[in-house]
C-alpha atoms as a PDB file:
ATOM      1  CA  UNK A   1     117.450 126.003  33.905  1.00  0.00           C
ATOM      2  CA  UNK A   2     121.117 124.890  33.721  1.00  0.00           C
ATOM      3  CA  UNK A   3     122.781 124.900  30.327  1.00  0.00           C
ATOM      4  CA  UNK A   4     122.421 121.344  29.761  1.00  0.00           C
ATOM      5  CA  UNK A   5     118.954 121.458  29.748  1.00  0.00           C
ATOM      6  CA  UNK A   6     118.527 124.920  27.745  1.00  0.00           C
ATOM      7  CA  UNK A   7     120.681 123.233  25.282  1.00  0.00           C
ATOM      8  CA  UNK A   8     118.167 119.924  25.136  1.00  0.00           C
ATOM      9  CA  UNK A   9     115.478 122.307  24.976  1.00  0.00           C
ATOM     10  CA  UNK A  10     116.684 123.642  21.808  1.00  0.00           C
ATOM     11  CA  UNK A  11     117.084 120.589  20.545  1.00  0.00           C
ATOM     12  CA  UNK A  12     113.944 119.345  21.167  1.00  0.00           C
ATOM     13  CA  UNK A  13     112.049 122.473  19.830  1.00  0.00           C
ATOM     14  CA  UNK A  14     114.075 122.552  17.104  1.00  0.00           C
ATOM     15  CA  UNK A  15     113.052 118.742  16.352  1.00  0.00           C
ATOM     16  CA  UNK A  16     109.346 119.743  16.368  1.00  0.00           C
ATOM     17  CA  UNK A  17     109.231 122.769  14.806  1.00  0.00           C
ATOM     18  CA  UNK A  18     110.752 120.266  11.864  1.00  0.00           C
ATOM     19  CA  UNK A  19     108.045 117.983  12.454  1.00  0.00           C
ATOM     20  CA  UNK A  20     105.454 120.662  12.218  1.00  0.00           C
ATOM     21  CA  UNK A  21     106.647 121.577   8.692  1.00  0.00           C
ATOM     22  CA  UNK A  22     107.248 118.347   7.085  1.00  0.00           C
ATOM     23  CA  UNK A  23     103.176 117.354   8.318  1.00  0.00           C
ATOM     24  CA  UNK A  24     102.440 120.715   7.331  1.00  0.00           C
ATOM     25  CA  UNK A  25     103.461 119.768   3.761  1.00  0.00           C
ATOM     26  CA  UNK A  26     102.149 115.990   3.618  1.00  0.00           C
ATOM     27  CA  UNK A  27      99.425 115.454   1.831  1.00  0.00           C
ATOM     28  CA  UNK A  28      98.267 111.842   2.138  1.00  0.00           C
ATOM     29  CA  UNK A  29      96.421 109.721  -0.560  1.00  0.00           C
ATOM     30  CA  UNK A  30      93.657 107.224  -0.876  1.00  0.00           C
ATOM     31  CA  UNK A  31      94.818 104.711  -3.503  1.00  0.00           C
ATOM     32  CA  UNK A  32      92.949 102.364  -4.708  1.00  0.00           C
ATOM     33  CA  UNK A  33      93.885  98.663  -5.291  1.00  0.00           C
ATOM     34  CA  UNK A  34      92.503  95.249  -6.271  1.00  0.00           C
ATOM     35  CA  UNK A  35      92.592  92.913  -3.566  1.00  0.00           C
ATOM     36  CA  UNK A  36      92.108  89.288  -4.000  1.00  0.00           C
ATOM     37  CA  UNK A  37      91.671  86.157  -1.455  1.00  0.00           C
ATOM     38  CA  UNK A  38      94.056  82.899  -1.756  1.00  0.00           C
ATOM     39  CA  UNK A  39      91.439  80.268  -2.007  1.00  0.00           C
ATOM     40  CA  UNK A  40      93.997  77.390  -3.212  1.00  0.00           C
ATOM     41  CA  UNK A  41      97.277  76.443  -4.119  1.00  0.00           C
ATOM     42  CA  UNK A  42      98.666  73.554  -5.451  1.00  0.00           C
ATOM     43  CA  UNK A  43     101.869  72.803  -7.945  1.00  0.00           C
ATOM     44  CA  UNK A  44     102.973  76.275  -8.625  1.00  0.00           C
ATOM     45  CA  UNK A  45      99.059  77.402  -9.445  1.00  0.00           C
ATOM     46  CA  UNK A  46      97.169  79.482  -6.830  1.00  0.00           C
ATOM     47  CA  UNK A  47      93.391  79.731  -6.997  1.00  0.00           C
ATOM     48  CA  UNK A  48      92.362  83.353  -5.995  1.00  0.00           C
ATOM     49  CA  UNK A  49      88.646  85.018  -5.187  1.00  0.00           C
ATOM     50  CA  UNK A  50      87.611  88.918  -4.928  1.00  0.00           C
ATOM     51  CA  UNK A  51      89.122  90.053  -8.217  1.00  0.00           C
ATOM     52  CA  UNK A  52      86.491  90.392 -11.116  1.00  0.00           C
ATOM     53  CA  UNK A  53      87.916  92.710 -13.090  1.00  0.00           C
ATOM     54  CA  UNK A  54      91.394  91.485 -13.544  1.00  0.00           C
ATOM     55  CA  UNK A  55      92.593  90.121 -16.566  1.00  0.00           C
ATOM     56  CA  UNK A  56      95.208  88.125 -18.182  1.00  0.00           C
ATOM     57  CA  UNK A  57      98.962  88.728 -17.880  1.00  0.00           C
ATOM     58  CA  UNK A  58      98.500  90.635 -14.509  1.00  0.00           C
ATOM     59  CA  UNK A  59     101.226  90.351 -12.111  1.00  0.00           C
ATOM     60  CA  UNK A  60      99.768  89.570  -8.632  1.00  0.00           C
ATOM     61  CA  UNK A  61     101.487  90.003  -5.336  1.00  0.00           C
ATOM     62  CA  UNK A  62     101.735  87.890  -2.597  1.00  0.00           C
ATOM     63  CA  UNK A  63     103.221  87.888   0.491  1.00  0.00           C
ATOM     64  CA  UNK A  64     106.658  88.279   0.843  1.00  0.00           C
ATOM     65  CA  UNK A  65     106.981  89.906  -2.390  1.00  0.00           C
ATOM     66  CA  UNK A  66     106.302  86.721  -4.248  1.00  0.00           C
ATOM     67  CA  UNK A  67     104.744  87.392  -7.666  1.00  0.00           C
ATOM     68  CA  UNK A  68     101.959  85.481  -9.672  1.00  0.00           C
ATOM     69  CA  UNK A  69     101.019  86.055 -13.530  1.00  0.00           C
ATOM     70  CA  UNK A  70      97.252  85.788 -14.124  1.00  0.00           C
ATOM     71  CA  UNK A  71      96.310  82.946 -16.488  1.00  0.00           C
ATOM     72  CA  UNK A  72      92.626  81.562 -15.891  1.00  0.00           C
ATOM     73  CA  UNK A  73      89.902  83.864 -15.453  1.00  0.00           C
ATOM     74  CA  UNK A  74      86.617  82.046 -14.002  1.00  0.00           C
ATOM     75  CA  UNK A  75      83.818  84.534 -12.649  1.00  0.00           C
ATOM     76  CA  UNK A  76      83.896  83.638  -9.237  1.00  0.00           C
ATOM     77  CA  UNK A  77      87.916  82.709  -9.661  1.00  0.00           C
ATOM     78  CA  UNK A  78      91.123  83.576 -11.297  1.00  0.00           C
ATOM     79  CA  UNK A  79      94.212  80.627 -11.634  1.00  0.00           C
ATOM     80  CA  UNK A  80      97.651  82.300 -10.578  1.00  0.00           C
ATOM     81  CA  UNK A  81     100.946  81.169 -11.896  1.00  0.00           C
ATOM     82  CA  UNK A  82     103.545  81.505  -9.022  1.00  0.00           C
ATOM     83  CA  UNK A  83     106.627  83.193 -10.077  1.00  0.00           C
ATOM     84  CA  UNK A  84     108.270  81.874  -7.199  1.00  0.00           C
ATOM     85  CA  UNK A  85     108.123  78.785  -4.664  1.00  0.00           C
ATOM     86  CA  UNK A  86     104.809  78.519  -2.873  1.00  0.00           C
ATOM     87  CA  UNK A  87     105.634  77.487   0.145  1.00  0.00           C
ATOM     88  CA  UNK A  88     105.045  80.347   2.232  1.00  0.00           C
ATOM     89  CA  UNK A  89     101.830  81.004   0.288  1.00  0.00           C
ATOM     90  CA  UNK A  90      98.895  80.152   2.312  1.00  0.00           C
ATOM     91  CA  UNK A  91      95.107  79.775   2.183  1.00  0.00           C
ATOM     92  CA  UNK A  92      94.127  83.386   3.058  1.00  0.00           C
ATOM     93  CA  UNK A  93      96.288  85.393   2.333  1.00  0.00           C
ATOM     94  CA  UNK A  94      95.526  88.902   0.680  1.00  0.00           C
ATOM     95  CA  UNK A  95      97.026  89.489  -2.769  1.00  0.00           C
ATOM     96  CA  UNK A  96      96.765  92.577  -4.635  1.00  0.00           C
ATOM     97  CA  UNK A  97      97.281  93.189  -8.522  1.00  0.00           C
ATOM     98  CA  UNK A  98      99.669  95.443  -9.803  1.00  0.00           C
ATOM     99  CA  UNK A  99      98.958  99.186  -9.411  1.00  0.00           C
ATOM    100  CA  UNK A 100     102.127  99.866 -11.915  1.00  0.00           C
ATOM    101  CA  UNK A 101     104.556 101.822 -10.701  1.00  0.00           C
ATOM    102  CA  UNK A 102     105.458 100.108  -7.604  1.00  0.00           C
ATOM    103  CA  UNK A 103     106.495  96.850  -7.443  1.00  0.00           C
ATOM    104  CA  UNK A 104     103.603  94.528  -6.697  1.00  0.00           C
ATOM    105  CA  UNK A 105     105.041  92.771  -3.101  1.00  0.00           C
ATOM    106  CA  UNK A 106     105.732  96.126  -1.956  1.00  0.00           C
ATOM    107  CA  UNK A 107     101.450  96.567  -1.896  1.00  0.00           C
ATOM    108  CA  UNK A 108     100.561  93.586  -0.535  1.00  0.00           C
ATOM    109  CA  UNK A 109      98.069  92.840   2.581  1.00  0.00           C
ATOM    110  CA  UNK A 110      98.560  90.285   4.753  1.00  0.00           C
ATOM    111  CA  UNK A 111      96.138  89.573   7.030  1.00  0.00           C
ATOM    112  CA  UNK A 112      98.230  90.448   9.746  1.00  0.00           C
ATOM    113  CA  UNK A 113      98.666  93.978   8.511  1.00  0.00           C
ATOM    114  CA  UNK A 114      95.286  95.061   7.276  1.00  0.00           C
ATOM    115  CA  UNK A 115      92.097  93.535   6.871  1.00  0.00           C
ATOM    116  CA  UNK A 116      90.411  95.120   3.627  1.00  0.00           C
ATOM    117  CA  UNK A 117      86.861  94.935   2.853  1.00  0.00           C
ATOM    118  CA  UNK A 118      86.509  93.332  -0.485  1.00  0.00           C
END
């Protein structure tokens, strides 16, 4: 070996022998969320399926970390005030209510990321 690559050797087992440690220490978590269905939207209301159990006040995110404040709770249906403009908010899209200490857009599902089962 020349001394260029002994030294990118090191390197390299250096890098994952770090790897090895930090995965040895991760211990990953199943978290669970509320995930709802945009069924509608019109005038700054959205219309949203596949959350039963929410209830009033609850801040719902959208895509692109847009928020929502639940106001109308049907049984098959909840009515979404839209904290911000609704433009990009489209028939379809996953929303999910807050889990608390992270901001809500930060845990939202788009179908283009994930495809929960609801």
């Amino acid at each position: 070996m020349t001394p260029n690559s002994e030294s990118l050797q090191s390197i390299l087992d250096e890098t994952f022998y770090s790897f090895d440690r930090v995965l040895q220490k991760h211990e990953p978590q199943l978290v669970s969320r509320k995930v709802g269905i945009v069924q509608s939207v019109y005038s700054g209301i959205a219309t949203v399926s596949g959350l039963p159990n929410v209830k009033v006040d609850e801040l719902i995110g959208f895509p692109k970390d847009l928020l929502g404040i639940t106001f109308n709770l049907d049984a098959d249906k909840v009515g979404v005030i839209l904290l911000d403009d609704s433009e990009h908010i489209e028939i379809g899209n996953f929303v999910v209510v807050s889990a608390g200490e992270d901001p809500p857009g930060s845990q939202c599902i788009t179908p283009q990321t994930a495809t929960p089962s609801i």
